[in-house]
PDB file of N, CA and C in Angstrom:
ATOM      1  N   UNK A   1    -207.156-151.858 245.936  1.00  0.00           N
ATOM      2  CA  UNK A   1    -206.224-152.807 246.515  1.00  0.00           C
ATOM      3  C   UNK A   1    -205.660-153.758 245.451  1.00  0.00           C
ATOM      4  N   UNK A   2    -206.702-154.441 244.458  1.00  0.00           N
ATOM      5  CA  UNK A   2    -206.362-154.885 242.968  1.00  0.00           C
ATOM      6  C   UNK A   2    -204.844-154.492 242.505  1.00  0.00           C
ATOM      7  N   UNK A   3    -205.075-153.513 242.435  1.00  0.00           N
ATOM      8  CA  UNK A   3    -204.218-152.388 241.488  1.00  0.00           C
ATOM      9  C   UNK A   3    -202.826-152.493 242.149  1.00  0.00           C
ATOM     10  N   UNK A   4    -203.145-152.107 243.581  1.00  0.00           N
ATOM     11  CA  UNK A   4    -201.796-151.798 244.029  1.00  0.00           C
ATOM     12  C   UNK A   4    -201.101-153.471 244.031  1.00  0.00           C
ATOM     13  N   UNK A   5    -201.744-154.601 244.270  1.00  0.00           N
ATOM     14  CA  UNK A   5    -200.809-155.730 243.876  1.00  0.00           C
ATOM     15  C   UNK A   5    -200.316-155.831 242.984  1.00  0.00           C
ATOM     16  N   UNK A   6    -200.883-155.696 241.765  1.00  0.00           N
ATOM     17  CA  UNK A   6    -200.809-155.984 240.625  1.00  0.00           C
ATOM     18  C   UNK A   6    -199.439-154.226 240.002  1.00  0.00           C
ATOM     19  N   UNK A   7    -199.587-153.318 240.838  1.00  0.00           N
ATOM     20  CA  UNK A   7    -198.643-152.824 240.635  1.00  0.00           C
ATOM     21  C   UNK A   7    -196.753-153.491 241.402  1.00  0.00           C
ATOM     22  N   UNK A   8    -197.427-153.873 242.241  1.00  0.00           N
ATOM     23  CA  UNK A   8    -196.467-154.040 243.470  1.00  0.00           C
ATOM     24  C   UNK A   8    -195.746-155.521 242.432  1.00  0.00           C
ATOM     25  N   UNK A   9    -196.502-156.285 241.738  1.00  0.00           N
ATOM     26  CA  UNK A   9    -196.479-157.485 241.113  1.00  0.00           C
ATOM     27  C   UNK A   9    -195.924-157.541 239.516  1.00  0.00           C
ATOM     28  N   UNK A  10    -195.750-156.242 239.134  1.00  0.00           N
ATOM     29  CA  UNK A  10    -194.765-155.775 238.173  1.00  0.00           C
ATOM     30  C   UNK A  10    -193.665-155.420 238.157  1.00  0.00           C
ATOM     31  N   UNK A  11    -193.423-154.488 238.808  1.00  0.00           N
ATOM     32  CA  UNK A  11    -192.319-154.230 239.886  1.00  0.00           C
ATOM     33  C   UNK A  11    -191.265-155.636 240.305  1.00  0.00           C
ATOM     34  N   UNK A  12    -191.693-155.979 241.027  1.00  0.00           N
ATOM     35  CA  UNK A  12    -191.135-157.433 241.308  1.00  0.00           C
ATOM     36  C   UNK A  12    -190.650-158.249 240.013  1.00  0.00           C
ATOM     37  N   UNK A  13    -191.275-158.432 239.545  1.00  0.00           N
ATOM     38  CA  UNK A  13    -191.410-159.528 238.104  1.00  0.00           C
ATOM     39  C   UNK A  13    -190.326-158.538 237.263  1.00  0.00           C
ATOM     40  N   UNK A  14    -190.040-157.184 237.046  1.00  0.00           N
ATOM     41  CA  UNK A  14    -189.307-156.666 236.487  1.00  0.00           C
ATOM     42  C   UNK A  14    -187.888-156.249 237.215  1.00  0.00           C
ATOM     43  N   UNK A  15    -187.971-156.169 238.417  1.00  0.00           N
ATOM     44  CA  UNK A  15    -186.655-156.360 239.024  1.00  0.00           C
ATOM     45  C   UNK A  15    -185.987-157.638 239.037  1.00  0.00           C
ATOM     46  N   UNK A  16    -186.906-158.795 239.108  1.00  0.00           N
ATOM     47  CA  UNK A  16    -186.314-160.125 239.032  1.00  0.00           C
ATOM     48  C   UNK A  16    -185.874-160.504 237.791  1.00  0.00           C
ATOM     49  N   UNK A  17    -186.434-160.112 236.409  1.00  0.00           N
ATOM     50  CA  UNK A  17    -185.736-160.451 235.500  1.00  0.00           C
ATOM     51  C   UNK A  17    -184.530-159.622 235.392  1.00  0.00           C
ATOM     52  N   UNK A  18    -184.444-158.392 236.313  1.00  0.00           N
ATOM     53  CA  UNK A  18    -182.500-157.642 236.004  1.00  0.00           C
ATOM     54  C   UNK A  18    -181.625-158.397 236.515  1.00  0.00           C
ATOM     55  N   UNK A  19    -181.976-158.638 237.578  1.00  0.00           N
ATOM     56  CA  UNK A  19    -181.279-159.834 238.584  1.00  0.00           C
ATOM     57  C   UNK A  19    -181.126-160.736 238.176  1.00  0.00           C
ATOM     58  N   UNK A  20    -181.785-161.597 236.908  1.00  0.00           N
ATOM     59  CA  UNK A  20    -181.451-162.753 236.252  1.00  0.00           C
ATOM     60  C   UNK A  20    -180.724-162.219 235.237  1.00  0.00           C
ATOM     61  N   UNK A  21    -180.635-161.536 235.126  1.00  0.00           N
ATOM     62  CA  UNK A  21    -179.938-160.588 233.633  1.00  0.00           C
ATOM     63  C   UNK A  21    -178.372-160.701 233.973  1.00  0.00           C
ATOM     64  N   UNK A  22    -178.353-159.813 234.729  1.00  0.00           N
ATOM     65  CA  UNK A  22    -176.848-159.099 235.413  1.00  0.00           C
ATOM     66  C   UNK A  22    -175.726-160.211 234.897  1.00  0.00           C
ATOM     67  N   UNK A  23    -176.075-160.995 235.882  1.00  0.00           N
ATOM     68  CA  UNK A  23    -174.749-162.194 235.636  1.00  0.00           C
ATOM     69  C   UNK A  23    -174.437-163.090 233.897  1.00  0.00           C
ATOM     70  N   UNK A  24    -175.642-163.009 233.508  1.00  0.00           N
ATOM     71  CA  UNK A  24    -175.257-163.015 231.722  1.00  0.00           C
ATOM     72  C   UNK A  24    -174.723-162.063 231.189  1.00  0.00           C
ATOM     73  N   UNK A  25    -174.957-161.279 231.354  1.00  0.00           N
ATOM     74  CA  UNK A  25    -174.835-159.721 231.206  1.00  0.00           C
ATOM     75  C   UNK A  25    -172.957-160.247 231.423  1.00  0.00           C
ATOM     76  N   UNK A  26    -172.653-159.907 232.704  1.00  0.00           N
ATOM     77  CA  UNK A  26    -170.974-159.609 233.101  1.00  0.00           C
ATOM     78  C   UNK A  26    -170.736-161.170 232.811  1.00  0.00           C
ATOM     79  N   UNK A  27    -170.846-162.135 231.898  1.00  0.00           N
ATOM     80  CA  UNK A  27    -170.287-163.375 231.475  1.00  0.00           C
ATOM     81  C   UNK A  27    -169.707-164.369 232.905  1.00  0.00           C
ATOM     82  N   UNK A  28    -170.604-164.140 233.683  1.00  0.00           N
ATOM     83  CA  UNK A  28    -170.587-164.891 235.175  1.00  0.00           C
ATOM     84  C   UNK A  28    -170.983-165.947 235.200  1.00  0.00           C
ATOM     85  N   UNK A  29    -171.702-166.859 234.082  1.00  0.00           N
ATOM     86  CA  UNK A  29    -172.487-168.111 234.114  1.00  0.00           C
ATOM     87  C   UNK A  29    -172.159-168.920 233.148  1.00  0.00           C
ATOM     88  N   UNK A  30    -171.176-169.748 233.557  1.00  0.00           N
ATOM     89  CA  UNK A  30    -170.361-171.192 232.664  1.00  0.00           C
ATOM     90  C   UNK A  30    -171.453-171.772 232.267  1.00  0.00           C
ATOM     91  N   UNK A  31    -170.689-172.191 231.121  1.00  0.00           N
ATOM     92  CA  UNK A  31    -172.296-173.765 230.595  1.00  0.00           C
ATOM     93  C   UNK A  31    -173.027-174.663 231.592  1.00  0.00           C
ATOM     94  N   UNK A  32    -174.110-174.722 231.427  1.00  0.00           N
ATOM     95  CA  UNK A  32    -175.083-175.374 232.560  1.00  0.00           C
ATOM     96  C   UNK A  32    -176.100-175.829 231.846  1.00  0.00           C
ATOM     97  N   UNK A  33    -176.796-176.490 232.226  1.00  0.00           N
ATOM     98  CA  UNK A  33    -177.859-177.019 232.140  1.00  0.00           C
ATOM     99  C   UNK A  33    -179.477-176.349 232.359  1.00  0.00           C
ATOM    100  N   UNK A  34    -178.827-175.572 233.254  1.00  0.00           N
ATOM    101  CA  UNK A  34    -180.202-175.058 233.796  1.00  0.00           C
ATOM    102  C   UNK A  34    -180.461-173.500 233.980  1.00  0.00           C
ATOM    103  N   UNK A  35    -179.339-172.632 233.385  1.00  0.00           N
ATOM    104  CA  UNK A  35    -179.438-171.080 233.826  1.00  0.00           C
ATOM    105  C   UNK A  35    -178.818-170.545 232.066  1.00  0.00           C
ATOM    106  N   UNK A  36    -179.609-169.816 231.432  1.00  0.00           N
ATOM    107  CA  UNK A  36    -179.304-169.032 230.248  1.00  0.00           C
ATOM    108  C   UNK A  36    -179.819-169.459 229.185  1.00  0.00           C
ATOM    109  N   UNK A  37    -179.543-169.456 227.787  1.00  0.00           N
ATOM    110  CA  UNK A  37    -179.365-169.458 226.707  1.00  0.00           C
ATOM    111  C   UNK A  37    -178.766-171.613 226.588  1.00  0.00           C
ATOM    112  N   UNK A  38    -179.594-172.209 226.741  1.00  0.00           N
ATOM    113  CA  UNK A  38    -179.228-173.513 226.758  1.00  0.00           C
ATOM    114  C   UNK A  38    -179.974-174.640 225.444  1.00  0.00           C
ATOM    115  N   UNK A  39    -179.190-174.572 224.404  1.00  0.00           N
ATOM    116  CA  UNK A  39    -179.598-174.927 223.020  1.00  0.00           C
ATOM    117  C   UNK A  39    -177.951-175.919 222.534  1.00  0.00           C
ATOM    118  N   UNK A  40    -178.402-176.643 222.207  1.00  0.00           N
ATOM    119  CA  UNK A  40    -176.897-177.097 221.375  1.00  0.00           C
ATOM    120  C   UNK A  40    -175.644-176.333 220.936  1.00  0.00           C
ATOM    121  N   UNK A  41    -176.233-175.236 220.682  1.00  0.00           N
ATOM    122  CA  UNK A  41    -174.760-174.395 219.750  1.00  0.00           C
ATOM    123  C   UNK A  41    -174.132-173.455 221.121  1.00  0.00           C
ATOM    124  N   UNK A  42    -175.048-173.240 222.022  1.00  0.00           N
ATOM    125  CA  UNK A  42    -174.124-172.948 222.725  1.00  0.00           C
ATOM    126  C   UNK A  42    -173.648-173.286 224.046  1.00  0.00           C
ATOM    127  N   UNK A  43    -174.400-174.531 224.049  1.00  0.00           N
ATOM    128  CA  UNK A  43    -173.527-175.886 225.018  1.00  0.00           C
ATOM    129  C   UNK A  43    -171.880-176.125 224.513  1.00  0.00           C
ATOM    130  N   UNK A  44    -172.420-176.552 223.557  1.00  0.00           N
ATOM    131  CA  UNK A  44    -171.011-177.031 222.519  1.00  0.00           C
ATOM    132  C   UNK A  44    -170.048-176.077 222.509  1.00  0.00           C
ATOM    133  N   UNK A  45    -169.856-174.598 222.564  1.00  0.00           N
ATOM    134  CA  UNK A  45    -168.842-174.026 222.218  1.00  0.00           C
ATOM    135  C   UNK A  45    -168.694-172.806 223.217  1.00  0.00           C
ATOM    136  N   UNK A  46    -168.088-172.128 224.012  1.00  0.00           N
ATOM    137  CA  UNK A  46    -167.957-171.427 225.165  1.00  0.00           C
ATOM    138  C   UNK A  46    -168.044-169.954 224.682  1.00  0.00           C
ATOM    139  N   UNK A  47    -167.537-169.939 223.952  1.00  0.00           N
ATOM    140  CA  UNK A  47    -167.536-168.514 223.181  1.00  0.00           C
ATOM    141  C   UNK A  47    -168.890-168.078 223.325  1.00  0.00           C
ATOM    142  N   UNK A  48    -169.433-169.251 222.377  1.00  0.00           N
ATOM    143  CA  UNK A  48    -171.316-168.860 221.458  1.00  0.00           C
ATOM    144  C   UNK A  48    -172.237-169.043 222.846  1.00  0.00           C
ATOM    145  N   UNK A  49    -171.823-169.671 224.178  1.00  0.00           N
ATOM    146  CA  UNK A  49    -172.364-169.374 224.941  1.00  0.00           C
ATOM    147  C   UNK A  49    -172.219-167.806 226.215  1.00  0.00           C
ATOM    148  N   UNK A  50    -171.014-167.067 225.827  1.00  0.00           N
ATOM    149  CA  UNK A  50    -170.981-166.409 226.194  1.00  0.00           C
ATOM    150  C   UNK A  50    -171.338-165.070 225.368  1.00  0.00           C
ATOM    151  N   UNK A  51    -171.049-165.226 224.345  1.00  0.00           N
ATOM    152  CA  UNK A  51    -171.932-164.176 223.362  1.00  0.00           C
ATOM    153  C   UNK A  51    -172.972-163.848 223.534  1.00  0.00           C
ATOM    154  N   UNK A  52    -174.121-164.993 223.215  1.00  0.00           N
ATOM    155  CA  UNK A  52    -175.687-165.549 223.298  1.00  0.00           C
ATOM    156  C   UNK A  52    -176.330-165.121 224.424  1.00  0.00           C
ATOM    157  N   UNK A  53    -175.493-165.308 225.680  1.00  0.00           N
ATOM    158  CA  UNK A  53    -176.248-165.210 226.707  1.00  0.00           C
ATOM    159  C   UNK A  53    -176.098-163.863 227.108  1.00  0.00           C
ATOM    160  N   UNK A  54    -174.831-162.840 227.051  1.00  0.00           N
ATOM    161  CA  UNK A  54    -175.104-161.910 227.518  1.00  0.00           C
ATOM    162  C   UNK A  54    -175.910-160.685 226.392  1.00  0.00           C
ATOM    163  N   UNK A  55    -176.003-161.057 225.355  1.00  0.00           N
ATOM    164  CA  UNK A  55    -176.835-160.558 224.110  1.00  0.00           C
ATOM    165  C   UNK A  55    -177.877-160.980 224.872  1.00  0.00           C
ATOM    166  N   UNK A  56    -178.703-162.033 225.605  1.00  0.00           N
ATOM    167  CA  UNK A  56    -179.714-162.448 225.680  1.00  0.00           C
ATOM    168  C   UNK A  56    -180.511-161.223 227.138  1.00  0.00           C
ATOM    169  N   UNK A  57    -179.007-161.440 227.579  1.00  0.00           N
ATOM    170  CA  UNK A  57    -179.357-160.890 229.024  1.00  0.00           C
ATOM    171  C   UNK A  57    -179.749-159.358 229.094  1.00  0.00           C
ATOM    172  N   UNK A  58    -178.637-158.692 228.021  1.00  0.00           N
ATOM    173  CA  UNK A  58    -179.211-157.597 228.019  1.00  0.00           C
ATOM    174  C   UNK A  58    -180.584-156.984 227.563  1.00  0.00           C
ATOM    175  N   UNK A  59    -181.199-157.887 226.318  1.00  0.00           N
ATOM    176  CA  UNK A  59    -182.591-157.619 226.277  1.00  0.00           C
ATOM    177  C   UNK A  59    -183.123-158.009 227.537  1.00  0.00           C
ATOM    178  N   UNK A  60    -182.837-158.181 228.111  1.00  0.00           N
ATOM    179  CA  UNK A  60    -184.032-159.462 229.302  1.00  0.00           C
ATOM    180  C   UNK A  60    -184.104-158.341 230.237  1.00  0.00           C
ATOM    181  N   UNK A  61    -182.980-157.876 230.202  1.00  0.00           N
ATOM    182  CA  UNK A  61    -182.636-156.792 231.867  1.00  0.00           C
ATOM    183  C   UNK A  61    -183.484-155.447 230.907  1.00  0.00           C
ATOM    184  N   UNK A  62    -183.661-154.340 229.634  1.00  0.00           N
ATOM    185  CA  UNK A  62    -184.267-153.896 229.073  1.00  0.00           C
ATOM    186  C   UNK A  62    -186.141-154.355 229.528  1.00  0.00           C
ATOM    187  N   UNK A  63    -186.268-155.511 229.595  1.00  0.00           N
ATOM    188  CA  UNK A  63    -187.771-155.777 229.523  1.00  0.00           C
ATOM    189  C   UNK A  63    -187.899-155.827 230.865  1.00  0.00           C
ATOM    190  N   UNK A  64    -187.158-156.315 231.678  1.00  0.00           N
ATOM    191  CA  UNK A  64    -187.576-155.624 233.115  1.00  0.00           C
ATOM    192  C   UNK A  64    -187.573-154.479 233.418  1.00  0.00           C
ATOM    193  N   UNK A  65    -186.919-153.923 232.955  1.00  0.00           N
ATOM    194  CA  UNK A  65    -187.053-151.858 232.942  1.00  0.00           C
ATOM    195  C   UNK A  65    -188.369-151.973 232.657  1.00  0.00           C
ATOM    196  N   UNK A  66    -188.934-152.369 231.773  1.00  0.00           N
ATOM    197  CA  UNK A  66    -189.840-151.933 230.599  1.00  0.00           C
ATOM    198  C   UNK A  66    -190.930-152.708 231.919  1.00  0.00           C
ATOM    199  N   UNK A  67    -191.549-153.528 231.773  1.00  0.00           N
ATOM    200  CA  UNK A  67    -192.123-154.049 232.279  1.00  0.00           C
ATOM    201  C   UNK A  67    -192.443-153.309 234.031  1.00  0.00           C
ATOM    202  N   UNK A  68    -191.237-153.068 234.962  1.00  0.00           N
ATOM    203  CA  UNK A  68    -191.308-152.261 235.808  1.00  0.00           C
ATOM    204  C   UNK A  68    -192.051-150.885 235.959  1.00  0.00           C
ATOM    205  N   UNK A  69    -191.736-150.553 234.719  1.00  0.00           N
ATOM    206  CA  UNK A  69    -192.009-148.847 234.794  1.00  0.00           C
ATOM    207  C   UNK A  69    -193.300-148.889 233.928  1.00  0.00           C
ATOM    208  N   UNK A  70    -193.584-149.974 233.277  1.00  0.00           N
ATOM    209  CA  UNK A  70    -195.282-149.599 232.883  1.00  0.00           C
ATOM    210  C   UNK A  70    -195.970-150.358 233.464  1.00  0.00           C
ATOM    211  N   UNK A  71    -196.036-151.259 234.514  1.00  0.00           N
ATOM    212  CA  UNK A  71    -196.364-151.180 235.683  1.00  0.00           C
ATOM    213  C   UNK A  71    -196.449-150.434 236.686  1.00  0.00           C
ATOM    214  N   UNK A  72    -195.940-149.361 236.985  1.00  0.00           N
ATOM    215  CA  UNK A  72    -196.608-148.860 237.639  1.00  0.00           C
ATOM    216  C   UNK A  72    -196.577-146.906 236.431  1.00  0.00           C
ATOM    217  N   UNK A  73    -196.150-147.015 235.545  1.00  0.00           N
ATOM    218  CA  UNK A  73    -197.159-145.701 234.583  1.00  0.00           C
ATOM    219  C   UNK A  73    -198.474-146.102 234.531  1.00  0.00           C
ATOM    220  N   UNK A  74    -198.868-147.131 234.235  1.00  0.00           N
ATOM    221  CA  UNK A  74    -199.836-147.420 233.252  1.00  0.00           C
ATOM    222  C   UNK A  74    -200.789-147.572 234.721  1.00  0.00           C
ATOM    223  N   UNK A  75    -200.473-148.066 235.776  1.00  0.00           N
ATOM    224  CA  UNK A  75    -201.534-148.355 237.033  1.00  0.00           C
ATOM    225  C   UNK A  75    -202.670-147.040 236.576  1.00  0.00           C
ATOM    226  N   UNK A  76    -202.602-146.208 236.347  1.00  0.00           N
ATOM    227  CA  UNK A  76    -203.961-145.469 235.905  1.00  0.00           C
ATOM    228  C   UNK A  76    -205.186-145.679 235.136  1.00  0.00           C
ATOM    229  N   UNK A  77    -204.827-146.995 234.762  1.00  0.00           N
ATOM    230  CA  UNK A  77    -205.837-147.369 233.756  1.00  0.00           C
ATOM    231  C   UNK A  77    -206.878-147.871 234.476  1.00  0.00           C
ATOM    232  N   UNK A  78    -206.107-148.518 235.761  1.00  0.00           N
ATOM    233  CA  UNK A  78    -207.068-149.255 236.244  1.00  0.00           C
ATOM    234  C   UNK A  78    -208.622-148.248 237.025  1.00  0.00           C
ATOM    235  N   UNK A  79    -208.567-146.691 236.944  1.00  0.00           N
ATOM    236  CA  UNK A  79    -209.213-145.907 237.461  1.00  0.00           C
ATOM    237  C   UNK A  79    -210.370-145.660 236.608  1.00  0.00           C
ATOM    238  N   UNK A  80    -210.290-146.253 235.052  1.00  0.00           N
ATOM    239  CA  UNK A  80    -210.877-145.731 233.922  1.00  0.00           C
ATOM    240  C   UNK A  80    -212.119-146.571 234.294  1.00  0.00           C
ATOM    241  N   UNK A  81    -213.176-145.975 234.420  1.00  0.00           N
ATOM    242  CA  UNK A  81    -214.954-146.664 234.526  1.00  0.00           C
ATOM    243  C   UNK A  81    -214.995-147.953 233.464  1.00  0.00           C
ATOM    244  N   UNK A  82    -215.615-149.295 234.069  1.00  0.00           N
ATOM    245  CA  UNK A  82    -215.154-149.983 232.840  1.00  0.00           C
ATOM    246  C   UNK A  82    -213.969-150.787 231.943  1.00  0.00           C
ATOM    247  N   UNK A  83    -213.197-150.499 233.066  1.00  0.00           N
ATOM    248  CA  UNK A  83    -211.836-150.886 232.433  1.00  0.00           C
ATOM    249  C   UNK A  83    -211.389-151.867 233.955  1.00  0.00           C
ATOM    250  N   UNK A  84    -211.175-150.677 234.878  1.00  0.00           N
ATOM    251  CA  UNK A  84    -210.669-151.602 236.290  1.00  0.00           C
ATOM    252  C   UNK A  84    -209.287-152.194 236.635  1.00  0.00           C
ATOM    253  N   UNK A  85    -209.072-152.785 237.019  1.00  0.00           N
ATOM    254  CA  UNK A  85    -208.139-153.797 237.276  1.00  0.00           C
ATOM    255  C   UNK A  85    -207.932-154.846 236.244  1.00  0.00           C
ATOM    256  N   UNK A  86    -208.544-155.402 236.071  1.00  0.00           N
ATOM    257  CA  UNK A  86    -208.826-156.519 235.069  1.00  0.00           C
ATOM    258  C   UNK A  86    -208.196-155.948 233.717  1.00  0.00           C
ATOM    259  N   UNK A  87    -208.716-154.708 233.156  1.00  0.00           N
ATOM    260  CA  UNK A  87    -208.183-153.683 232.289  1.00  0.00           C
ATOM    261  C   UNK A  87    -206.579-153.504 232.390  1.00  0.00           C
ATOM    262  N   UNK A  88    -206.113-153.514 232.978  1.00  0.00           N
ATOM    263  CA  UNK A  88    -204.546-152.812 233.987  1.00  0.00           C
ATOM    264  C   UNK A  88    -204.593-154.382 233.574  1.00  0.00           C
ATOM    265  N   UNK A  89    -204.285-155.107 234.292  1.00  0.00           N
ATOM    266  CA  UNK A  89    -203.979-156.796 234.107  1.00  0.00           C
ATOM    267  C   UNK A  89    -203.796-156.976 232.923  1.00  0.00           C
ATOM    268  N   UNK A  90    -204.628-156.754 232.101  1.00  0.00           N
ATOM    269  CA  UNK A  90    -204.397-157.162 230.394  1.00  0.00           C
ATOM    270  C   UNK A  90    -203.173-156.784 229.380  1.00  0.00           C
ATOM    271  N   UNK A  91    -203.378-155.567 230.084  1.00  0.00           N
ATOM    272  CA  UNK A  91    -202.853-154.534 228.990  1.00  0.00           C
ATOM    273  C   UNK A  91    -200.927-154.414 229.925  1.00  0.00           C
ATOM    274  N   UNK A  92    -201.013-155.035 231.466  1.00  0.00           N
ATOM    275  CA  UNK A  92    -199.597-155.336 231.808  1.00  0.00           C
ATOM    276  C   UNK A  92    -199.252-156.899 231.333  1.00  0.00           C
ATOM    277  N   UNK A  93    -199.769-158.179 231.631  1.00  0.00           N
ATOM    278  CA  UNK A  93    -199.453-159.149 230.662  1.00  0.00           C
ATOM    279  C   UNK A  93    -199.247-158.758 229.311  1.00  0.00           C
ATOM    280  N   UNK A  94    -199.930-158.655 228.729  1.00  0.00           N
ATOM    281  CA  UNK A  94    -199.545-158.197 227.233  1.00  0.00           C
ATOM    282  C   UNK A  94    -198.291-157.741 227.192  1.00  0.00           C
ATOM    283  N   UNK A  95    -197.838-156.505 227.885  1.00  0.00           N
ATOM    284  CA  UNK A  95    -196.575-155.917 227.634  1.00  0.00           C
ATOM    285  C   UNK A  95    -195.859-157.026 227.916  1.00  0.00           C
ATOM    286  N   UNK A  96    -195.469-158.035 228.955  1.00  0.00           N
ATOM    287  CA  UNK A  96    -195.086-158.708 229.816  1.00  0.00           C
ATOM    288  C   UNK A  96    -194.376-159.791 228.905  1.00  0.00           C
ATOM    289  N   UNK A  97    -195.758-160.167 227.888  1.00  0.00           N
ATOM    290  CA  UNK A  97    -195.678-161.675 227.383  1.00  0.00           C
ATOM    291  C   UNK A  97    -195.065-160.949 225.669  1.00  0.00           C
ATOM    292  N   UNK A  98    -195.576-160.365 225.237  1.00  0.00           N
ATOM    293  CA  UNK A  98    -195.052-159.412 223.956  1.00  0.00           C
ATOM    294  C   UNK A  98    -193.424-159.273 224.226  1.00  0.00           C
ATOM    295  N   UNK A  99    -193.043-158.504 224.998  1.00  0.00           N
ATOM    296  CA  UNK A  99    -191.698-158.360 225.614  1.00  0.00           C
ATOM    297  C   UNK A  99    -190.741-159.669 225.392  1.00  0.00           C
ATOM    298  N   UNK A 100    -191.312-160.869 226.008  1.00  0.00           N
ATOM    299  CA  UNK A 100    -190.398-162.146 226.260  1.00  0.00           C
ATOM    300  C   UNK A 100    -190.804-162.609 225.361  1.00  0.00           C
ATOM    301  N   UNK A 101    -191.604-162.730 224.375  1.00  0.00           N
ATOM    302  CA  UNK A 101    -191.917-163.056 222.776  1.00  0.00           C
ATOM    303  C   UNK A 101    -190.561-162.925 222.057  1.00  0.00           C
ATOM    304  N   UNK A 102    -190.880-161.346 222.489  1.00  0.00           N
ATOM    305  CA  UNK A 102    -189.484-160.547 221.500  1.00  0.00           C
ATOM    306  C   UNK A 102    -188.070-160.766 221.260  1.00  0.00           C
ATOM    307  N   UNK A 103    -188.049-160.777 222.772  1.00  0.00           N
ATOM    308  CA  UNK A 103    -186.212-161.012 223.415  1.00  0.00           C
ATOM    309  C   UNK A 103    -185.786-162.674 223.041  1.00  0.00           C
ATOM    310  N   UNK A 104    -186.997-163.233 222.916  1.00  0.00           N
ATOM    311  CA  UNK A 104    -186.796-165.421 222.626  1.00  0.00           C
ATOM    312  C   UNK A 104    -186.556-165.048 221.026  1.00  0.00           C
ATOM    313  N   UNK A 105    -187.741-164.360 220.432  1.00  0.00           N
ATOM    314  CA  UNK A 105    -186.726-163.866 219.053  1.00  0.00           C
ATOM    315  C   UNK A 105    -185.516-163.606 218.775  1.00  0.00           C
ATOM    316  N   UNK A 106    -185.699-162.391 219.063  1.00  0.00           N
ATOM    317  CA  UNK A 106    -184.457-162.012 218.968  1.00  0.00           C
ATOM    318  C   UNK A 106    -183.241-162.488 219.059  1.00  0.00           C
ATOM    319  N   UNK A 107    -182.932-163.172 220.231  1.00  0.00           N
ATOM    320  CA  UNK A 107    -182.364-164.070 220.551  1.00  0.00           C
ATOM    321  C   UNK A 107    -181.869-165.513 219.542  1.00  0.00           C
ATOM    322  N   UNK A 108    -182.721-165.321 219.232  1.00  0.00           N
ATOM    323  CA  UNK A 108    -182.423-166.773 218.228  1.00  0.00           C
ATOM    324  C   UNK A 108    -182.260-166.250 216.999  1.00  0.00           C
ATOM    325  N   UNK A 109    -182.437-165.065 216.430  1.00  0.00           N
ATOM    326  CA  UNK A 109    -181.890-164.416 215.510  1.00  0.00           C
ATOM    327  C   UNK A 109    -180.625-164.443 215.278  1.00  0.00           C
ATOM    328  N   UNK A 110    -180.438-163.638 216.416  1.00  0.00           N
ATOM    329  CA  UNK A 110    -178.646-163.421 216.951  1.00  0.00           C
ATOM    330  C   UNK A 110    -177.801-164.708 216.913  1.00  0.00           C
ATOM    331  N   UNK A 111    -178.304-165.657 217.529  1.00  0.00           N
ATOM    332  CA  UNK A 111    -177.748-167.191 217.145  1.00  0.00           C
ATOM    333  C   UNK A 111    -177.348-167.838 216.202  1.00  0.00           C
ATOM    334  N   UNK A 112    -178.446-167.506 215.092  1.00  0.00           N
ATOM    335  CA  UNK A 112    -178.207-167.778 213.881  1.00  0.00           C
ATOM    336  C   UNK A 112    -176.437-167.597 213.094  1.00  0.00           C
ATOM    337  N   UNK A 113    -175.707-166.104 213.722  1.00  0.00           N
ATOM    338  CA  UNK A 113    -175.170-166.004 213.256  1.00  0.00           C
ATOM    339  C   UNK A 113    -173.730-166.520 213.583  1.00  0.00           C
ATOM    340  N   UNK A 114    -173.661-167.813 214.554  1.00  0.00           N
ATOM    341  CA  UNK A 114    -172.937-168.704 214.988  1.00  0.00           C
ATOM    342  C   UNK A 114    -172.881-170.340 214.230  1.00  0.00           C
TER     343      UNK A 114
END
């Protein structure tokens, strides 16, 4: 029962970040305060916020793929003697938190060149 939340709970968490994606993605989200890529350089200039964010979005919507689908590949682990749920939990955070590590990199990489 573990498992299947925690599958059911990836899933979710990776469809919700496409859904936060999308609209950066198709340049749908004016400067704000509170939704995207919100740093000085691209408050200040409309362009570098529309660049930034849908560069941002498309990794983001990528790690919900990612995150989705090894959530429920990887749910097998949790069968391994010793490993469990708890096992499955680790090793899906990890992907989870590694992933949004990456894309906040990345991201500010890409910035740089504004």
């Amino acid at each position: 029962m573990a498992t299947l939340i925690l599958v059911i709970s990836y899933v979710v968490i990776g469809a919700l970040f496409i859904a936060l994606a999308v609209p950066l993605i198709q340049g749908k989200v004016k400067p704000n305060p509170w939704y995207g890529v919100r740093v000085p350089k691209t408050l200040k200039d409309r362009d570098t916020w529309y660049a930034v964010n849908a560069y941002f979005g498309r990794r983001f919507a990528v790690i919900g793929l990612l995150i989705a689908g090894a959530g429920v590949l990887l749910s097998p682990i949790s069968l391994i003697p010793h490993v469990g749920a708890m096992g499955y939990m680790i090793v899906g955070h990890a992907i989870m938190l590694g992933s949004l590590f990456w894309v906040v990199v990345d991201t500010f990489r890409y910035l740089r060149k504004f």
